[in-house]
C-alpha atoms as a PDB file:
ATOM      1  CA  UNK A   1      88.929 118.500  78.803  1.00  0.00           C
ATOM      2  CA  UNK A   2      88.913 119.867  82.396  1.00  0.00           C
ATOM      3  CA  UNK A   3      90.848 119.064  84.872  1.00  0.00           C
ATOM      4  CA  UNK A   4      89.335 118.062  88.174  1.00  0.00           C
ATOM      5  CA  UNK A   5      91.224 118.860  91.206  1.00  0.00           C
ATOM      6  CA  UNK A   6      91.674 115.575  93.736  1.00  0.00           C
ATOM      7  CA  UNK A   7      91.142 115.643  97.555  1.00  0.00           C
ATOM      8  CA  UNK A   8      93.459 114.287  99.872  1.00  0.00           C
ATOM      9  CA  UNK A   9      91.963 113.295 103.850  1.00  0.00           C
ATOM     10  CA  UNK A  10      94.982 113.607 105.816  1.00  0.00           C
ATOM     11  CA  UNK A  11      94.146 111.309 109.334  1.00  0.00           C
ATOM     12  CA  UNK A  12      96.339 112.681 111.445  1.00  0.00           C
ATOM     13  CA  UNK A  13      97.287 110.388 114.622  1.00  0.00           C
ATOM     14  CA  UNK A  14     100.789 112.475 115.631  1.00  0.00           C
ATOM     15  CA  UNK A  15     102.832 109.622 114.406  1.00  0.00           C
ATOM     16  CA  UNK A  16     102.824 106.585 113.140  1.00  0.00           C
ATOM     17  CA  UNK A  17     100.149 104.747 115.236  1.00  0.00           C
ATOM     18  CA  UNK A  18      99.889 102.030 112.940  1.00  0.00           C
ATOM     19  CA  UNK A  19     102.917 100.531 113.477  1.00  0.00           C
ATOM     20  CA  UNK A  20     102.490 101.041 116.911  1.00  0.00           C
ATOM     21  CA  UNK A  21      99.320  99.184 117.311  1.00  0.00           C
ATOM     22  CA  UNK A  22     100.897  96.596 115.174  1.00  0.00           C
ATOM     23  CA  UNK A  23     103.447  96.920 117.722  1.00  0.00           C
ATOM     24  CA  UNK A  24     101.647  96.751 121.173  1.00  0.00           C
ATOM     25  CA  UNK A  25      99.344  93.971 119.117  1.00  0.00           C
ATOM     26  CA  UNK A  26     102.461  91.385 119.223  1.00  0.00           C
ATOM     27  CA  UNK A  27     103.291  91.291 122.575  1.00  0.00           C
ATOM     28  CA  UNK A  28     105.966  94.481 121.989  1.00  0.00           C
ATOM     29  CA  UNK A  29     105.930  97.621 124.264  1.00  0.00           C
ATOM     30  CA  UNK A  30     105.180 100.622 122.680  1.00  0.00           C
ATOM     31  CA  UNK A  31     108.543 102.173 121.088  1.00  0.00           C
ATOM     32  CA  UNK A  32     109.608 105.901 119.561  1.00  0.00           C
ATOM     33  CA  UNK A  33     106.389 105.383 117.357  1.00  0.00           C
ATOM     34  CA  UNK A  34     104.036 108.095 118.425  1.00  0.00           C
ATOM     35  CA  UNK A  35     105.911 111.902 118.413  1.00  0.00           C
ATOM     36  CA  UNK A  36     105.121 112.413 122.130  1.00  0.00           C
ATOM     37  CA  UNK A  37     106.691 109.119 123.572  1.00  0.00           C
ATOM     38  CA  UNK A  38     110.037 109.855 120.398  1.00  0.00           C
ATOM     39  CA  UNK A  39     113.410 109.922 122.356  1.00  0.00           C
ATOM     40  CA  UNK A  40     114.047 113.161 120.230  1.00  0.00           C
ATOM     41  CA  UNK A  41     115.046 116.755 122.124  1.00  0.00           C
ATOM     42  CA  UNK A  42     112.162 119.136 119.520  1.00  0.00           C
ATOM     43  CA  UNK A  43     108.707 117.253 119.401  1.00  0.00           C
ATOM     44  CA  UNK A  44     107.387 117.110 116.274  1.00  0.00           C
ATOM     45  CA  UNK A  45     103.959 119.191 115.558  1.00  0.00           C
ATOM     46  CA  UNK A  46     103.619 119.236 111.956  1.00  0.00           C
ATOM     47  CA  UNK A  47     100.693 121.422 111.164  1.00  0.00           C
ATOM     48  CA  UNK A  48      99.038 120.063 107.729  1.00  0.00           C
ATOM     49  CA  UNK A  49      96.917 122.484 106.933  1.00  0.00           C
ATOM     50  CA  UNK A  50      99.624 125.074 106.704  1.00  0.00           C
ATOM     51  CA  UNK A  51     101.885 122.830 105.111  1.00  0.00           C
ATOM     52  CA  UNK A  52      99.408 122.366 102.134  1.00  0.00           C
ATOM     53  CA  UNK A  53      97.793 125.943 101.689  1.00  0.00           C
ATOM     54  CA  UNK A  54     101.968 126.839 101.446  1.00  0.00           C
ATOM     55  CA  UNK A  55     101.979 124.682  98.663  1.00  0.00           C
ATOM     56  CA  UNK A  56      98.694 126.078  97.287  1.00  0.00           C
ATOM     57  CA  UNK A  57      95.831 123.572  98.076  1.00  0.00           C
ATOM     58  CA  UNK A  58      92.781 124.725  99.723  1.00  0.00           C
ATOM     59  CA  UNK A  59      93.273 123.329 103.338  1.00  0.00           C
ATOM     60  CA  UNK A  60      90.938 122.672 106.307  1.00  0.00           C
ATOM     61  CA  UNK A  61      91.159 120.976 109.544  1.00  0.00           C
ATOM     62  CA  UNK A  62      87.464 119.009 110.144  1.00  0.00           C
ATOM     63  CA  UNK A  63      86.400 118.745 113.881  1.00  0.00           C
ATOM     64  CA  UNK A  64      84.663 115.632 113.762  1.00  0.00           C
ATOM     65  CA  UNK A  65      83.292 113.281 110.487  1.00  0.00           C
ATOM     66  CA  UNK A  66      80.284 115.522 110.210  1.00  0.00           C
ATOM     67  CA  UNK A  67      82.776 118.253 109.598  1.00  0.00           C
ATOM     68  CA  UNK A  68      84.792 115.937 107.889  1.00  0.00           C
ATOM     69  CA  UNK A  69      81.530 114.936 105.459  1.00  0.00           C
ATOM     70  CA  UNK A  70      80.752 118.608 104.708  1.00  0.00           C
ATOM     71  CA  UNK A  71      84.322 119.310 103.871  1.00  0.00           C
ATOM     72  CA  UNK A  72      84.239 116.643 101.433  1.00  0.00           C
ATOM     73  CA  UNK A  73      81.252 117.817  99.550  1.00  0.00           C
ATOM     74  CA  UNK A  74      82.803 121.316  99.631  1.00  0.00           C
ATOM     75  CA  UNK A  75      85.849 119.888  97.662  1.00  0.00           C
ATOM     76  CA  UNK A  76      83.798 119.043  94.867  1.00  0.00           C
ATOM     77  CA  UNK A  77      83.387 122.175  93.586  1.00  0.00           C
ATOM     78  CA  UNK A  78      86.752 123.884  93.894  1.00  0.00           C
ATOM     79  CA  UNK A  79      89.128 124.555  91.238  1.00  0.00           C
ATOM     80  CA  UNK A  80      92.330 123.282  92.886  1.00  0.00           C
ATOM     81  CA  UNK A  81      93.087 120.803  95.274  1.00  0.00           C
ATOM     82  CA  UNK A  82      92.132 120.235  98.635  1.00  0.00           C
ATOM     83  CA  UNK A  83      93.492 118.909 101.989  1.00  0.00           C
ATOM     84  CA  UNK A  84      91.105 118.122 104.381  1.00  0.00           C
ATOM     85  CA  UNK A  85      92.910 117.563 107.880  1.00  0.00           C
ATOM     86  CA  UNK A  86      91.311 115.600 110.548  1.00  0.00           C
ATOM     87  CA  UNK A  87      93.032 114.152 114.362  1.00  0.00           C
ATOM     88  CA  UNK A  88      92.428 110.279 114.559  1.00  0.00           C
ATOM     89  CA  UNK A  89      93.237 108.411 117.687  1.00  0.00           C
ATOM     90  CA  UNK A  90      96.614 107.072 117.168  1.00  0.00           C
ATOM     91  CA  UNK A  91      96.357 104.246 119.990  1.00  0.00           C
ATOM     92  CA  UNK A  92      92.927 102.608 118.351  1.00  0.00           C
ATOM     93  CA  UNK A  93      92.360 101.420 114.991  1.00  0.00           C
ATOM     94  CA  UNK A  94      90.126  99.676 112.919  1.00  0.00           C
ATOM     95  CA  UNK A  95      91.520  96.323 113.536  1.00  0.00           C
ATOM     96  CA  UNK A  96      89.764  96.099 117.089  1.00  0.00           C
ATOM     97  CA  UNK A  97      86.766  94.924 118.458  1.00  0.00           C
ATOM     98  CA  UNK A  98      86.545  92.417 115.050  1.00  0.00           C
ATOM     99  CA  UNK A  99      86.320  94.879 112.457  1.00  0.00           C
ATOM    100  CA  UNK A 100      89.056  95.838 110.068  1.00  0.00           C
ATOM    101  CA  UNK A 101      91.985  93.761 108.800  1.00  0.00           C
ATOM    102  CA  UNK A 102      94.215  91.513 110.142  1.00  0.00           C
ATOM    103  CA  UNK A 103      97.582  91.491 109.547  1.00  0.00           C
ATOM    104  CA  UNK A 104      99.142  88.076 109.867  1.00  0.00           C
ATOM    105  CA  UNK A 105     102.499  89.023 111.885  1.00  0.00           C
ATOM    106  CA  UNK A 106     103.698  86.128 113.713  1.00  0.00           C
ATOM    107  CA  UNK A 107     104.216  86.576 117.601  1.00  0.00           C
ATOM    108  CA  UNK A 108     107.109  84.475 119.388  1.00  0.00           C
ATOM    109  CA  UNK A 109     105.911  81.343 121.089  1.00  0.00           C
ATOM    110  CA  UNK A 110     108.072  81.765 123.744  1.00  0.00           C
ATOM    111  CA  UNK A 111     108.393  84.374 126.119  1.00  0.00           C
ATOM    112  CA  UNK A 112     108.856  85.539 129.787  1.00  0.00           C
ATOM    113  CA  UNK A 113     106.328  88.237 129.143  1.00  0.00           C
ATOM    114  CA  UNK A 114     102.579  87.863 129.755  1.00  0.00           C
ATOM    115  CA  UNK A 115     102.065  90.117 127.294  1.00  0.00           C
ATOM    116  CA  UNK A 116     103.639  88.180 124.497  1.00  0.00           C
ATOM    117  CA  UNK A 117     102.102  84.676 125.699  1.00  0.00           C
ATOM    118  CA  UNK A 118      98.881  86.728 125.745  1.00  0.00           C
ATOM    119  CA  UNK A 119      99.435  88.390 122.091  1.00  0.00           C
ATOM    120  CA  UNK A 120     100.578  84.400 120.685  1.00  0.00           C
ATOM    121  CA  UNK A 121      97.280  83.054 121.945  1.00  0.00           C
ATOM    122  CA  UNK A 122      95.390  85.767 120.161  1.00  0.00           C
ATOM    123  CA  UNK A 123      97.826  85.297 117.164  1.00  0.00           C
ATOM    124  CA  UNK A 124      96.831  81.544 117.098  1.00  0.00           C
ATOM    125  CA  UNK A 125      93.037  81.675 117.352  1.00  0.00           C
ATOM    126  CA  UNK A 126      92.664  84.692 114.297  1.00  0.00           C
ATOM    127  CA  UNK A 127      95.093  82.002 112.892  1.00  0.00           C
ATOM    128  CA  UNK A 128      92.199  79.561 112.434  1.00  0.00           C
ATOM    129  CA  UNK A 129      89.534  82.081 111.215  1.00  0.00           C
ATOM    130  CA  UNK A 130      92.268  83.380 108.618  1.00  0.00           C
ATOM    131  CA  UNK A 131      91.201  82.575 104.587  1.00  0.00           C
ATOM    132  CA  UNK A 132      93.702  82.088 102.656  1.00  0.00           C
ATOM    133  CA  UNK A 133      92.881  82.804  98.542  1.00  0.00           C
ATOM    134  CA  UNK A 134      93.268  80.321  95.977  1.00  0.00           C
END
């Protein structure tokens, strides 16, 4: 039986911009989530693509999702794995502008901060669209 060699797509957003969104999403102020805003004295620039062709994947960086596409289709047909490498905007994610998931993380109700009473209201309408399985 052959063995077919898996592709990883590595979105790379220079931290963990996730959580960060999640973050700024609640009412919180952005905290020591992305590398450049980290409270640490060496900034962190990992390089992915050399990281996995050192441990002996093929490894790309795509440019854009047309590159990103073509890289895919490329993997198909190699013998060992690949690591396709592409920059993603850590600050926007799917979850805005109504598409993507919600994540139901309660916000405080109370709170001197605009941006907190702002995130609870927000928190409280998705609230009522949320569908919850039987």
């Amino acid at each position: 039986m052959r063995r077919v060699p898996f592709t990883v797509v590595l979105t790379d957003n220079r931290g963990f911009g996730c959580i960060n969104r999640l973050q700024r999403g609640t009412g919180g102020a952005e905290f020591n989530n992305l590398y450049r805003s980290s409270n640490v004295e060496a900034k962190s620039d990992i390089d992915f693509v050399a990281l996995a062709a050192a441990m002996g994947a093929h490894a790309v960086k795509a440019k854009d999702i047309v590159g990103l596409e073509a890289e895919i289709l490329a993997a198909r047909d190699r013998e060992v794995p690949s690591v396709i490498v592409i920059d993603t905007d850590p600050m926007h994610g799917p979850g805005e502008a109504g598409g993507g998931p919600w994540w139901d993380v309660a916000v405080p109700e109370v709170s001197a901060r605009p941006e907190v009473k702002a995130a609870r209201d927000g928190y409280v309408a998705a609230l009522k669209d949320q569908r919850v399985a039987d």
